[in-house]
Protein backbone atom coordinates (compact mmCIF):
# COMPACT_ATOMS: atom_id res chain seq x y z
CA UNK A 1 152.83 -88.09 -64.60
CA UNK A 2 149.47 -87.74 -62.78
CA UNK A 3 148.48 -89.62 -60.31
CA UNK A 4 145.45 -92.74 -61.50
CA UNK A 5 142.58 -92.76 -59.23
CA UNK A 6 140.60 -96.00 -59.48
CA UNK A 7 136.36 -95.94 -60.39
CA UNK A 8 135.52 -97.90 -56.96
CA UNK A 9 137.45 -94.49 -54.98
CA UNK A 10 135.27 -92.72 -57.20
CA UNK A 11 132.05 -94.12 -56.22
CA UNK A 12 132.87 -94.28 -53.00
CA UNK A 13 133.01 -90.91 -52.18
CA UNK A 14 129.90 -90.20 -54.30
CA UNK A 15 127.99 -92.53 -52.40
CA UNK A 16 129.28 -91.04 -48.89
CA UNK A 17 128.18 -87.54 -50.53
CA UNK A 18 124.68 -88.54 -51.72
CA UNK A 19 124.41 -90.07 -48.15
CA UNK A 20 125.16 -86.66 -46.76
CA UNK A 21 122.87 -84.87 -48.57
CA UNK A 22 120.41 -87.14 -48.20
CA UNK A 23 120.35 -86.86 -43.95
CA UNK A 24 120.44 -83.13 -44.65
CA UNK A 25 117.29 -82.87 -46.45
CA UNK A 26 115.38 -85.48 -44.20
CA UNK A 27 116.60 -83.50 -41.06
CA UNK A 28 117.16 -84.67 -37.52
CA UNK A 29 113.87 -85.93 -35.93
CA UNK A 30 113.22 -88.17 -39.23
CA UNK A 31 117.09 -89.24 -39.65
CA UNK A 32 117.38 -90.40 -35.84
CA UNK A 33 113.96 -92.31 -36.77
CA UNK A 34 115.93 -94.09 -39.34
CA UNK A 35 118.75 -94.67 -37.69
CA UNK A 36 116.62 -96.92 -35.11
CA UNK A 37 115.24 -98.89 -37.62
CA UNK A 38 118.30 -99.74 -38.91
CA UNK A 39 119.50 -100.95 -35.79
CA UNK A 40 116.31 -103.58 -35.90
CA UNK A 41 115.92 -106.36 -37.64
CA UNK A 42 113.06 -106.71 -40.49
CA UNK A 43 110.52 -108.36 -38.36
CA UNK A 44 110.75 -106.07 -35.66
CA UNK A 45 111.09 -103.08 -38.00
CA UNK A 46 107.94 -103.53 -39.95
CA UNK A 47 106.12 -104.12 -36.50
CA UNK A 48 107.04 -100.27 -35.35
CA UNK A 49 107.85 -99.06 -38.19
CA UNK A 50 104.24 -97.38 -38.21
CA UNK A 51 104.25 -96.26 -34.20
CA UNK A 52 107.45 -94.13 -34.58
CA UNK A 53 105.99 -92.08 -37.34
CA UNK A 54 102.53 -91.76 -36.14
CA UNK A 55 104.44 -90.58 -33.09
CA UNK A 56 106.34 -88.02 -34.95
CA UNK A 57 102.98 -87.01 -36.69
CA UNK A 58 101.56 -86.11 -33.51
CA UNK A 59 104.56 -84.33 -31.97
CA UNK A 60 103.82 -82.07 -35.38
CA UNK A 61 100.48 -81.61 -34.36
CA UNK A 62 100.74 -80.51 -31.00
CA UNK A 63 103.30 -77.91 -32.03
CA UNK A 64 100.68 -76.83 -34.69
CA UNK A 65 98.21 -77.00 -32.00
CA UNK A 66 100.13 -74.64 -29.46
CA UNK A 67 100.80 -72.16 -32.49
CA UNK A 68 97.28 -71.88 -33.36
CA UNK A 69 96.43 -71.27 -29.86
CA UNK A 70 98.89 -68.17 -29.63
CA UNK A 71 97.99 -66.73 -32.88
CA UNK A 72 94.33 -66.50 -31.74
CA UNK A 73 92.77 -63.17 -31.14
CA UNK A 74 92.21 -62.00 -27.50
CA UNK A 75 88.81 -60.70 -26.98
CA UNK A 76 87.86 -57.50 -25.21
CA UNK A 77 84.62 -56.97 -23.83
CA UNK A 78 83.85 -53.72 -23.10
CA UNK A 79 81.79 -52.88 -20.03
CA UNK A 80 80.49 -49.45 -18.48
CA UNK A 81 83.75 -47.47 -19.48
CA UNK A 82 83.18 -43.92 -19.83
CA UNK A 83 84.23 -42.10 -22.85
CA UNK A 84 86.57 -39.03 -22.38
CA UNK A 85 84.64 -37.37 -25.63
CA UNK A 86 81.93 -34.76 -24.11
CA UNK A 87 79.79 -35.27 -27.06
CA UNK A 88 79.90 -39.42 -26.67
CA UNK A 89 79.05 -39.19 -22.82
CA UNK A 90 75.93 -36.78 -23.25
CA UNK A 91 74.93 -39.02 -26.05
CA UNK A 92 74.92 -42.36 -24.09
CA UNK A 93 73.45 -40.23 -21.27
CA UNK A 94 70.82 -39.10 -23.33
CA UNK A 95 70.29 -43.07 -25.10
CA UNK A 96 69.77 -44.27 -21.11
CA UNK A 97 67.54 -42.16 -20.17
CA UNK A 98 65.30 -42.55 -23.21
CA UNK A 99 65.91 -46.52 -22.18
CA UNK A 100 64.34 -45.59 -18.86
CA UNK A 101 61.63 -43.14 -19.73
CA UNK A 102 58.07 -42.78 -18.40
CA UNK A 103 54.84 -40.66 -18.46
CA UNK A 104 54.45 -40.83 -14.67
CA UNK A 105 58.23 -38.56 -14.79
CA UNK A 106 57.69 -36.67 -18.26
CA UNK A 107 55.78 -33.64 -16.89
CA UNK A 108 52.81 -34.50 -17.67
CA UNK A 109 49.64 -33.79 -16.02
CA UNK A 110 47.54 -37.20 -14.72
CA UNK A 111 44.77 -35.91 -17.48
CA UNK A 112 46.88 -35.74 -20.11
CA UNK A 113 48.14 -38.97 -19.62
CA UNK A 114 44.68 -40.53 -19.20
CA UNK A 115 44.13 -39.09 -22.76
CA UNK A 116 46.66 -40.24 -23.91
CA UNK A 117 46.38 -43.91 -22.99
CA UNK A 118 42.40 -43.50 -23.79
CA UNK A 119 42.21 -41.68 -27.19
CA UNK A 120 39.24 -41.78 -28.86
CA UNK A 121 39.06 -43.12 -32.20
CA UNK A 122 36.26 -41.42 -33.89
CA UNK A 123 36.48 -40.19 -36.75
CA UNK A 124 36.96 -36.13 -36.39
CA UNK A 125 33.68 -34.22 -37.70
CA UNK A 126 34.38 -30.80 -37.79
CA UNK A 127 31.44 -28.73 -39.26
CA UNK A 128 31.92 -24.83 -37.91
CA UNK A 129 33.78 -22.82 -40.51
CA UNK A 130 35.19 -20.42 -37.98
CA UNK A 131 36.46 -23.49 -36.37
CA UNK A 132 38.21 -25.01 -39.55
CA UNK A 133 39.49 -21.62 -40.64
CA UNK A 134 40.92 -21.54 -37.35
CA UNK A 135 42.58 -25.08 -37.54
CA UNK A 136 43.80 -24.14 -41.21
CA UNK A 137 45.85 -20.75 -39.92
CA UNK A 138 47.55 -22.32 -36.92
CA UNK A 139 48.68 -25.79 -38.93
CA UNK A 140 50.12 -23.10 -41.24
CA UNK A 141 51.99 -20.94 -39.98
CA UNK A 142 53.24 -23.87 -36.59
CA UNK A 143 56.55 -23.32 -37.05
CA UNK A 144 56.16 -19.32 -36.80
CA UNK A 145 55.72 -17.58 -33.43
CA UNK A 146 52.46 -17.05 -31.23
CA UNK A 147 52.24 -13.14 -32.32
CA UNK A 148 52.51 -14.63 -36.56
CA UNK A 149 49.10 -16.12 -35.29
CA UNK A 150 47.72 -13.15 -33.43
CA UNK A 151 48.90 -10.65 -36.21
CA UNK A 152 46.92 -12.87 -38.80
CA UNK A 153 43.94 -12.86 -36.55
CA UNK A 154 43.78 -9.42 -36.08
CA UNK A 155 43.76 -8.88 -40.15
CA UNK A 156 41.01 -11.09 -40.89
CA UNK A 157 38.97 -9.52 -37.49
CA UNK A 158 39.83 -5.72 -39.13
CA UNK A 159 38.40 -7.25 -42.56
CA UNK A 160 35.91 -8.87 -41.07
CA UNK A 161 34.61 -7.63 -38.06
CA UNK A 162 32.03 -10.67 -37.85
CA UNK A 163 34.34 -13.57 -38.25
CA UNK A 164 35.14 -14.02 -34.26
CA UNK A 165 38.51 -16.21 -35.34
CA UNK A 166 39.86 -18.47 -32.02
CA UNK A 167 42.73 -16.81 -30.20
CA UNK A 168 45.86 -18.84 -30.24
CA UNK A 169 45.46 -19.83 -26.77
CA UNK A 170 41.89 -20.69 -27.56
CA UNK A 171 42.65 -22.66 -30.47
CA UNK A 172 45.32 -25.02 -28.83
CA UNK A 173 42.69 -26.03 -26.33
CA UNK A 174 40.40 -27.06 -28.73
CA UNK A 175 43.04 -28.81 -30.44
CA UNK A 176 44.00 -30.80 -27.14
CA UNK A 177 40.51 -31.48 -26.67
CA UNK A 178 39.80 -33.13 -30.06
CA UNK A 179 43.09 -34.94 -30.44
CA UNK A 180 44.08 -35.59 -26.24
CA UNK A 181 47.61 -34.28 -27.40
CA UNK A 182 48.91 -31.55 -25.30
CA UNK A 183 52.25 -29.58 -25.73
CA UNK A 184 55.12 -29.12 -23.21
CA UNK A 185 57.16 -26.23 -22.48
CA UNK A 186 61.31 -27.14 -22.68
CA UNK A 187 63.39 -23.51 -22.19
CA UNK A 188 66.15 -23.32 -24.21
CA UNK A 189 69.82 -21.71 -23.34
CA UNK A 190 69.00 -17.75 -24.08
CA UNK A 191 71.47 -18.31 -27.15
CA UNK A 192 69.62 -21.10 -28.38
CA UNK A 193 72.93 -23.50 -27.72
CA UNK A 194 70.78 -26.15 -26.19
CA UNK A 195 67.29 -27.30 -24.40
CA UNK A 196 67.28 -27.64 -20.57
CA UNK A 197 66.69 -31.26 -21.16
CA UNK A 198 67.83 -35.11 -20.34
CA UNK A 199 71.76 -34.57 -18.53
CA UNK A 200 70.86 -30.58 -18.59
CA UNK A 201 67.22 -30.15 -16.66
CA UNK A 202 68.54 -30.18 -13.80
CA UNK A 203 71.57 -27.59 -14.65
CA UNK A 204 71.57 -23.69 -13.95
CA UNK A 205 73.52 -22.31 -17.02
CA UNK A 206 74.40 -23.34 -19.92
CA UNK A 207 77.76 -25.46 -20.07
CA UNK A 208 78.19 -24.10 -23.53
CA UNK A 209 78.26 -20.20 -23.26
CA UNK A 210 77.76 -19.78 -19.67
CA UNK A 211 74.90 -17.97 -19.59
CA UNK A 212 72.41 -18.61 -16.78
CA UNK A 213 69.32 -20.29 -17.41
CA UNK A 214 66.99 -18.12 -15.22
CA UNK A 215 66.55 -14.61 -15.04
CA UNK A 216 68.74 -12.78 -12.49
CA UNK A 217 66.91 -9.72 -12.34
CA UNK A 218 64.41 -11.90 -10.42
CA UNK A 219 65.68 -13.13 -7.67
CA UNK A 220 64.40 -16.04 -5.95
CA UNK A 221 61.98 -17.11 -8.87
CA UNK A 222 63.03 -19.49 -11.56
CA UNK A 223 61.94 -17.97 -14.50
CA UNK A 224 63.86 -18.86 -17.41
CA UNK A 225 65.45 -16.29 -19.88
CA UNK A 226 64.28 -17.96 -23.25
């Protein structure tokens, strides 16, 4: 025969398992909470009931808080550190002293920079022909060299013996004189790799190829090679 199990053993032990299961999915903070209150009696109960979870609340907070806190990215501020790339450092060299530039250290002569802080702004009236057929051949050919002009100027001279056309040195002083613009010379590396300028005026060859900047055949003299 089996053995009869009464319905009150039955219930029992379901009640002690829902019990269990129950503490397990409240957990241990909010179980020990309960466990005071039942150790109070009603009046007093109700009167904390609200203080030991508002504590608990806060407890969760904080924790949050101090998570938060960690999580947060730490900013870097980055001040006067020099690249190891060549090509940055020149570049920021180059940005700073463009930062710091002025006519009194550019090159330029006192009268140009008069003229150039005291332009005139009349309208231009140019009326010689010579002179405007003059202006017309060196604005078009600006990007070719000094001997493009002369070569041009010696055509129109052997075709024209009368038309006295300006010479090219002629023609850039009247062009500094009407407009108070004047040009400056910047020598370039003999293999064109860069202009002695900004972090290389003050260098003797050319960190790139290595060739020297002035020519060596003349000693003592700084004339450059390009």
């Amino acid at each position: 025969m089996f053995p009869k199990f009464s319905e009150s053993t039955d219930e029992s032990q379901n009640d002690e398992e829902e019990d269990l299961l129950e503490k397990e999915m409240i957990g241990p903070e909010f179980q020990m909470s309960i466990d005071k209150l039942a150790k109070l009696d009603l009046n007093e109960a109700s009167a904390n009931i609200h203080s030991i979870f508002a504590q608990t609340q806060e407890d969760h907070q904080a924790d949050t808080s101090v998570s938060n806190d960690e999580e947060d990215p730490i900013e870097i501020i980055v001040v006067n550190i020099k690249s190891e790339v060549d090509d940055i450092c020149i570049a920021k060299e180059f940005r700073k002293q463009l930062r710091t530039a002025q006519l009194e250290k550019s090159g330029l002569s006192k009268q140009n920079i008069f003229r150039l802080q005291n332009s005139e702004e009349a309208e231009l009236d140019i009326d010689d022909p010579i002179l405007c057929l003059s202006l017309d051949i060196f604005l078009a050919i600006s990007n070719a060299s000094e001997q493009t002009y002369m070569d041009v100027h010696d055509a129109l001279m052997h075709y024209h013996p009368s038309c006295e056309i300006y010479s090219h040195d002629k023609i850039k002083r009247v062009i500094w004189d009407l407009s108070g613009i004047d040009s400056m010379a910047i020598y370039m590396c003999v293999n064109t790799c860069l202009a002695y300028t900004g972090p290389f005026a003050e260098m003797d060859k050319c960190p790139h190829c290595g060739e020297l900047r002035y020519d060596p055949l003349k000693l003592g003299q700084k004339i450059s090679q390009q």
